[in-house]
Every structure is written in C-alpha cells, then in structure tokens.
Protein backbone atom coordinates (compact mmCIF):
# COMPACT_ATOMS: atom_id res chain seq x y z
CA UNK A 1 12.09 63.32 -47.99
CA UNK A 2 15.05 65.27 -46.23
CA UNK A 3 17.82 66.33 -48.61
CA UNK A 4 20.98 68.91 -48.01
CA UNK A 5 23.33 69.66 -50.64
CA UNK A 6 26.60 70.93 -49.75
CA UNK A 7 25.58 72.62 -46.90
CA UNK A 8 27.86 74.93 -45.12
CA UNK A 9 27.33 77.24 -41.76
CA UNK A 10 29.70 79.37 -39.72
CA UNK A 11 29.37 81.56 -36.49
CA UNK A 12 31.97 84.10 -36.15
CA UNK A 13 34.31 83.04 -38.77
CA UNK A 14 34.46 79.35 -37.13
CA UNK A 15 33.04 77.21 -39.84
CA UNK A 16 30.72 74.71 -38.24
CA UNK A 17 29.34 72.73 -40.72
CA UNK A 18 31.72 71.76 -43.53
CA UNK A 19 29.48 71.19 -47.03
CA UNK A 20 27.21 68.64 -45.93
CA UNK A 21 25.35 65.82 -48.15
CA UNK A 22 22.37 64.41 -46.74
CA UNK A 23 19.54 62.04 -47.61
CA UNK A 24 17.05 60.52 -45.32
CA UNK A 25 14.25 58.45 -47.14
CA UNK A 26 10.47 58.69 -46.54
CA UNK A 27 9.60 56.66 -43.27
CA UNK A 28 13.62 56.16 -42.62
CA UNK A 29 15.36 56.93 -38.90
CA UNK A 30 18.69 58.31 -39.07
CA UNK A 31 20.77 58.58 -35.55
CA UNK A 32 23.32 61.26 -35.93
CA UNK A 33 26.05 60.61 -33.34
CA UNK A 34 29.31 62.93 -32.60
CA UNK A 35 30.78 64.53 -29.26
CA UNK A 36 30.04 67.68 -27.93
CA UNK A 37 30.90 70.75 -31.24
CA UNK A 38 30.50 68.61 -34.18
CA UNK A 39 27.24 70.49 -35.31
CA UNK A 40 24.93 68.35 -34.53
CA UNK A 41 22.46 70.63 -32.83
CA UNK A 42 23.33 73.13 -36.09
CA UNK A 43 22.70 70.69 -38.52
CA UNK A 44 19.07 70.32 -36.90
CA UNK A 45 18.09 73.72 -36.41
CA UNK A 46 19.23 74.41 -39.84
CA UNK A 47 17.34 71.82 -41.23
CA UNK A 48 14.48 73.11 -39.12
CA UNK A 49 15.08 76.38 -40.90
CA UNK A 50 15.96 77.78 -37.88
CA UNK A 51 18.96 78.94 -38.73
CA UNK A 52 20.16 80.16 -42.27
CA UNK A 53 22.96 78.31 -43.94
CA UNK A 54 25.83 80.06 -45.76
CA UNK A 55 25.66 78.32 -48.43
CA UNK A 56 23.62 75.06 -49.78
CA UNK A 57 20.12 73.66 -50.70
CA UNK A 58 17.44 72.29 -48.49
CA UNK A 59 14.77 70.61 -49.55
CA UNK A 60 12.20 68.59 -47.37
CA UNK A 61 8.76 67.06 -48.32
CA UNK A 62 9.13 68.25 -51.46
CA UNK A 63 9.66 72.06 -50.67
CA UNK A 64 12.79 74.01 -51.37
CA UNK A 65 14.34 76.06 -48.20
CA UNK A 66 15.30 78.75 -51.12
CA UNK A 67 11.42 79.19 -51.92
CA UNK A 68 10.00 79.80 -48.29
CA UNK A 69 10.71 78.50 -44.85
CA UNK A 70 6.75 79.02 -43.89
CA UNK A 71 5.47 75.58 -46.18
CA UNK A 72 8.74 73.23 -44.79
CA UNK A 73 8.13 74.15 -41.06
CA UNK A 74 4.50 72.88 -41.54
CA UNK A 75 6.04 69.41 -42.12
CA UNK A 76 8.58 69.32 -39.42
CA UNK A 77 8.15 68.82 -35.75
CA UNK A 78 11.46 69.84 -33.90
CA UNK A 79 12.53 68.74 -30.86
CA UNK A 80 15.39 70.59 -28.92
CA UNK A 81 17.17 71.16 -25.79
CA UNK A 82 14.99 73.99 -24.93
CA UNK A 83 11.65 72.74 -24.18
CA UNK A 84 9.68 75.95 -26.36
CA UNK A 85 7.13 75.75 -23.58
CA UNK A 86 5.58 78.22 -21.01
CA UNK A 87 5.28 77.16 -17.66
CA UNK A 88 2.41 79.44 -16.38
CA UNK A 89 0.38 77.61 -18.77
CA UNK A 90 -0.47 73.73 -18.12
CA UNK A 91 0.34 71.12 -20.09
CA UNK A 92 -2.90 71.19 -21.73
CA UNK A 93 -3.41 75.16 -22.26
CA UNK A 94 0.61 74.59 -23.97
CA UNK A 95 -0.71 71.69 -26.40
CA UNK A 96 -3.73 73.67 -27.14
CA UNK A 97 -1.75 77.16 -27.97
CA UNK A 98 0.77 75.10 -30.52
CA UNK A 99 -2.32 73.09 -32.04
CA UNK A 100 -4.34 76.25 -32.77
CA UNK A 101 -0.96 77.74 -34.40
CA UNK A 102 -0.50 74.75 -36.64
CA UNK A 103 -3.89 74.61 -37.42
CA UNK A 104 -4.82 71.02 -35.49
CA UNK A 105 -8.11 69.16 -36.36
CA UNK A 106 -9.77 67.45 -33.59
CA UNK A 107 -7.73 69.35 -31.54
CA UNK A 108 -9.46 68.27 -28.16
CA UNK A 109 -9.39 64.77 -28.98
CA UNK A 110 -5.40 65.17 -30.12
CA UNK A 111 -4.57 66.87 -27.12
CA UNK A 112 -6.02 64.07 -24.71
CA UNK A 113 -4.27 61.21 -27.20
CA UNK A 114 -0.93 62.69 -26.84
CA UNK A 115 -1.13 63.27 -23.31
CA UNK A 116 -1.82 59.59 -22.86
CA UNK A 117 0.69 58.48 -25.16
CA UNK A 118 3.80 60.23 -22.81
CA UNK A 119 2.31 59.40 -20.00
CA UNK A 120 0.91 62.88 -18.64
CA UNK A 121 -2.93 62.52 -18.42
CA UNK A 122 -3.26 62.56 -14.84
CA UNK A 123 -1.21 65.99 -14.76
CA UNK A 124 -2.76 67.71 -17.54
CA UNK A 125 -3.92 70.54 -15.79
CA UNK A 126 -0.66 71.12 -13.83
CA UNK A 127 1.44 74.18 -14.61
CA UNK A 128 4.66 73.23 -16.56
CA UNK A 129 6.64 75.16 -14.27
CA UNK A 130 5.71 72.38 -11.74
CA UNK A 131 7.23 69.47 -13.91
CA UNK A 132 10.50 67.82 -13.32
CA UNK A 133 13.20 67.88 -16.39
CA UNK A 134 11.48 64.55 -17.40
CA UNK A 135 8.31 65.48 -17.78
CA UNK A 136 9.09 68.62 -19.36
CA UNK A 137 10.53 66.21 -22.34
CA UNK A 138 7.40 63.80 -22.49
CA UNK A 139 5.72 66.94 -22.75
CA UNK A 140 8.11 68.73 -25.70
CA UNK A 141 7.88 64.92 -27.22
CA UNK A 142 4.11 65.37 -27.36
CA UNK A 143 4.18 69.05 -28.75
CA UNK A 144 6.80 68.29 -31.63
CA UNK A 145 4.51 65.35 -32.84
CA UNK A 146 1.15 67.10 -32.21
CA UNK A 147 0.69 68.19 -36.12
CA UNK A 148 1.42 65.07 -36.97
CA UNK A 149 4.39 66.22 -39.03
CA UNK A 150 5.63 63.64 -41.48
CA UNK A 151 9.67 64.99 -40.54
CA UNK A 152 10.69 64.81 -36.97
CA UNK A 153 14.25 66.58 -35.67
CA UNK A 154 14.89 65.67 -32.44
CA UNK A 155 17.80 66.78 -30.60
CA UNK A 156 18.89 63.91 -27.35
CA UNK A 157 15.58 63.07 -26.93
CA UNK A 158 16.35 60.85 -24.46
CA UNK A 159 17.84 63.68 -22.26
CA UNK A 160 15.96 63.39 -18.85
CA UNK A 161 13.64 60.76 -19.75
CA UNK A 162 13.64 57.39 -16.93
CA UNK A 163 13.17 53.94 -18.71
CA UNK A 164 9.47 53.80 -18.97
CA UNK A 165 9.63 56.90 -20.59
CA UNK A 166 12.48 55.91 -22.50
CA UNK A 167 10.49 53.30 -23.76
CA UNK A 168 7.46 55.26 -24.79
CA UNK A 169 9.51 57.16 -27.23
CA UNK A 170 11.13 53.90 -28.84
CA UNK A 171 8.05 52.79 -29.66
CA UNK A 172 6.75 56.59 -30.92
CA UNK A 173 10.14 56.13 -33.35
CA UNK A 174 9.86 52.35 -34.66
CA UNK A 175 6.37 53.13 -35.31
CA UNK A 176 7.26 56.12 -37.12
CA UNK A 177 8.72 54.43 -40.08
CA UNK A 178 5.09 52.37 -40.73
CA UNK A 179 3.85 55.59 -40.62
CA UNK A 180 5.94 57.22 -43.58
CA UNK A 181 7.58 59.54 -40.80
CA UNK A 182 11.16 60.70 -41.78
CA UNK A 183 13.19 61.11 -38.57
CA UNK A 184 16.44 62.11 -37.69
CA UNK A 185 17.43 62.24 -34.08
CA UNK A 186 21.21 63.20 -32.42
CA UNK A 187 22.34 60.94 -29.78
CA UNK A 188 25.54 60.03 -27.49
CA UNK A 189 24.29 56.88 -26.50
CA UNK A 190 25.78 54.76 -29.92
CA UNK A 191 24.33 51.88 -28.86
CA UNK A 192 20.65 53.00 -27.91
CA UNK A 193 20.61 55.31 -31.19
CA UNK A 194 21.88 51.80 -33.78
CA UNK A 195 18.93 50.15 -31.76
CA UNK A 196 16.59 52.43 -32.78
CA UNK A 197 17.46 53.67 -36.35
CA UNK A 198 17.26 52.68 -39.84
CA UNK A 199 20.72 53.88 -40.60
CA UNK A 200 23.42 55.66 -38.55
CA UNK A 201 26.05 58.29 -39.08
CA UNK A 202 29.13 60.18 -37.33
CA UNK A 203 29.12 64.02 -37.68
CA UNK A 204 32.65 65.06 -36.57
CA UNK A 205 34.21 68.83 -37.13
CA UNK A 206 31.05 69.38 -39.30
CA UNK A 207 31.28 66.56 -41.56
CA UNK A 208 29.39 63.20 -42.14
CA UNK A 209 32.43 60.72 -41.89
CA UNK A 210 31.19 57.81 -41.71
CA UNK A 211 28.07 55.71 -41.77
CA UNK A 212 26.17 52.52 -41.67
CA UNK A 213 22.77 51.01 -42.46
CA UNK A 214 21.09 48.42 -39.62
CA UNK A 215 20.62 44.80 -40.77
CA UNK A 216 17.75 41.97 -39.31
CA UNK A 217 20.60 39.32 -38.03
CA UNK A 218 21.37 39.69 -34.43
CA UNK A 219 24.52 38.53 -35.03
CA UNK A 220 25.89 40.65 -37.96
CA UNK A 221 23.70 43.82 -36.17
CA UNK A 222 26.14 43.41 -33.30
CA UNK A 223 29.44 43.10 -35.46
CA UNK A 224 28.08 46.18 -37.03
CA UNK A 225 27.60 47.77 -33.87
CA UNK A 226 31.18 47.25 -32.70
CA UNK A 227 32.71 48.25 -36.15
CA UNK A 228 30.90 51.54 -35.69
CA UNK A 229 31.54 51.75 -32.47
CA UNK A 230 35.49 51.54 -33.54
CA UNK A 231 35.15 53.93 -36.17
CA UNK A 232 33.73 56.43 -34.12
CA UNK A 233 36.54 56.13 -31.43
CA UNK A 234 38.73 56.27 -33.57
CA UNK A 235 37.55 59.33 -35.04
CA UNK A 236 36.74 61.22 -31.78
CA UNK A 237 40.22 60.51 -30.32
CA UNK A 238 42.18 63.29 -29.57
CA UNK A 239 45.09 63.81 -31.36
CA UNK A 240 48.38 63.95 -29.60
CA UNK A 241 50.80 65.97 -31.10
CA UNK A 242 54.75 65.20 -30.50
C-alpha cells in the first residue's frame, strides 16, 4: 500500500532524510518513533506529497508520486501539527468545505457521523476559533478521515487530546486495520504507539534503524516492548565525546 524507495530530502544543504526504505501493508499501523529532528514530520509530509523529495520513488495505493501527486492525495488523509482549519467557519461549515473539495457522498449524513464519532456534535455550529487545542484535534481527526481515505498520516495525534478523547482515536486506529486502512502515525509516547500498532520503527538522523513487529502474548508483547524501548535509548543517547 505505502512504499518509499531510497528516499532522500534536504533543506539547506542539511540532509534530513538519509535514503529511506519503507513498506507498510494494506490495513497495517506503523508507529514511527524518534526525538525531536529525526524527520519524522518530513517523512510524512513527503509521503503526503507535500513536500518533494530529492531523490527516490513513492508509490501509494497503487499510484506512482513520479506520475502525479493529484490521484495519491485522493487516497491519503493527513493529519499534522497545524490543524488546516479556519476558525471563522464552524466546525460544520469546515467539514462541509473539505467534503465538497474531495468530492464526499452523503456529505450531510458524513458530516453529522464524524462529528459524533470525536465527540463534537453538541458544538457543531461553534466557530473553531472558539475551540480549545483539544478540540481543534478531534476536529482535524474528523477532517483527515472524512474521505474515507484508505492511507492515513498522522503526525502526534495524540497532541492535546484528554483520555476520553485519547480513547476515541484508539479505537478509530484498531478499527482501521479491519477496514483495509494503511496507517502510519509519529509518536513520543513508545509505549502508547507499540499499543496501538501493527509494527513499530525508530527514525533517527533520517534513517529507519531499527524495528519490530507486535505479537498476541502479553508476556512476550511486554519483553518486546522493553527491548525496543532499550534500543531506542540507546540510540537517542547523546554521545559524549572525550
């Protein structure tokens, strides 16, 4: 469903993502975790085709990047840390300008569905410029998976979000997979992100290092956990020079 090849991006002669290999299966949930300037948040938006890579393929649901960016953002809802909405407009009259743009049957009926599903029904009408950071995210949540996209890139969802909402989205990503939905999602929470995934990697100084697949056993998913947890301190530590 989501495949890079040697994917490489730079930003004023820094390189920032280091000839990348990807694959993500149809229906699978990759976490993607790494401190702050790994490329995490590149790696999406280039994957979003947001941003051009220097060098590389791209090809998702079946489309190549190198053929057309208009066909692959059809199939992608993208999540990021700017919200993409306009607070003079409510949270319905937002929903309603991205459906039209993608094209949304049953728009109406789509619209009130979402709205329900993250929790803002009773403040549909209420200018986004009124929300709180959280609701602002429920509300980007609801907008990224409003086309029904079968690839979701989310960046932190989890930013801002209290536990009930916290919750909501756990259950829009484990449900995601019986749906065929390919997701990958950036995290700093290690443990919350191995919860919730199929599979889980480290991005550090632009390059997939290491990564792990989830298992059923409780028992062998925790070993797992702390193993990864290891590896990833041990590649994030700083290194002290003599």
């Amino acid at each position: 469903m989501i495949q890079a090849r040697r994917l490489t991006k730079s930003f004023g002669g820094r390189l920032v993502l280091r000839g990348i290999d990807l694959n993500v299966a149809a229906g699978e949930c990759l976490a993607l975790v790494g401190p702050n300037g790994a490329g995490k948040t590149t790696l999406l938006r280039t994957l979003a085709t947001l941003s051009t890579p220097d060098a590389g393929s791209i090809r998702i649901a079946g489309a190549d990047l190198g053929d057309g960016a208009k066909e692959i953002r059809q199939q992608i809802g993208f999540l990021s840390h700017q919200s993409l909405l306009y607070g003079d407009l409510s949270a319905e009259e937002n929903l309603d300008f991205y459906g039209q743009m993608y094209g949304v049957a049953h728009l109406e009926a789509r619209i009130s569905t979402l709205l329900d599903q993250v929790g803002l029904e009773p403040q549909r009408h209420a200018r986004v410029r009124t929300f709180s950071r959280g609701m602002r995210q429920r509300l980007s949540i609801a907008r990224a998976l409003l086309h029904d996209p079968p690839v979701l890139l989310m960046d932190e969802p989890y930013t801002g979000l209290d536990q009930h909402a916290a919750r909501m989205l756990d259950k829009v990503l484990l449900e995601a997979g019986t749906m065929d939905r390919t997701t990958i999602l950036t995290t700093h929470d290690l443990e919350h992100g191995w919860r919730i995934s199929d599979r889980a990697a480290i991005l550090v100084r632009g390059q997939i290092t290491y990564e792990m697949t989830a298992v059923a056993d409780p028992r062998v998913h925790q070993q797992n956990l702390e193993r990864f947890r290891q590896e990833y301190e041990r590649q994030t530590a700083p290194v002290v020079q003599d």
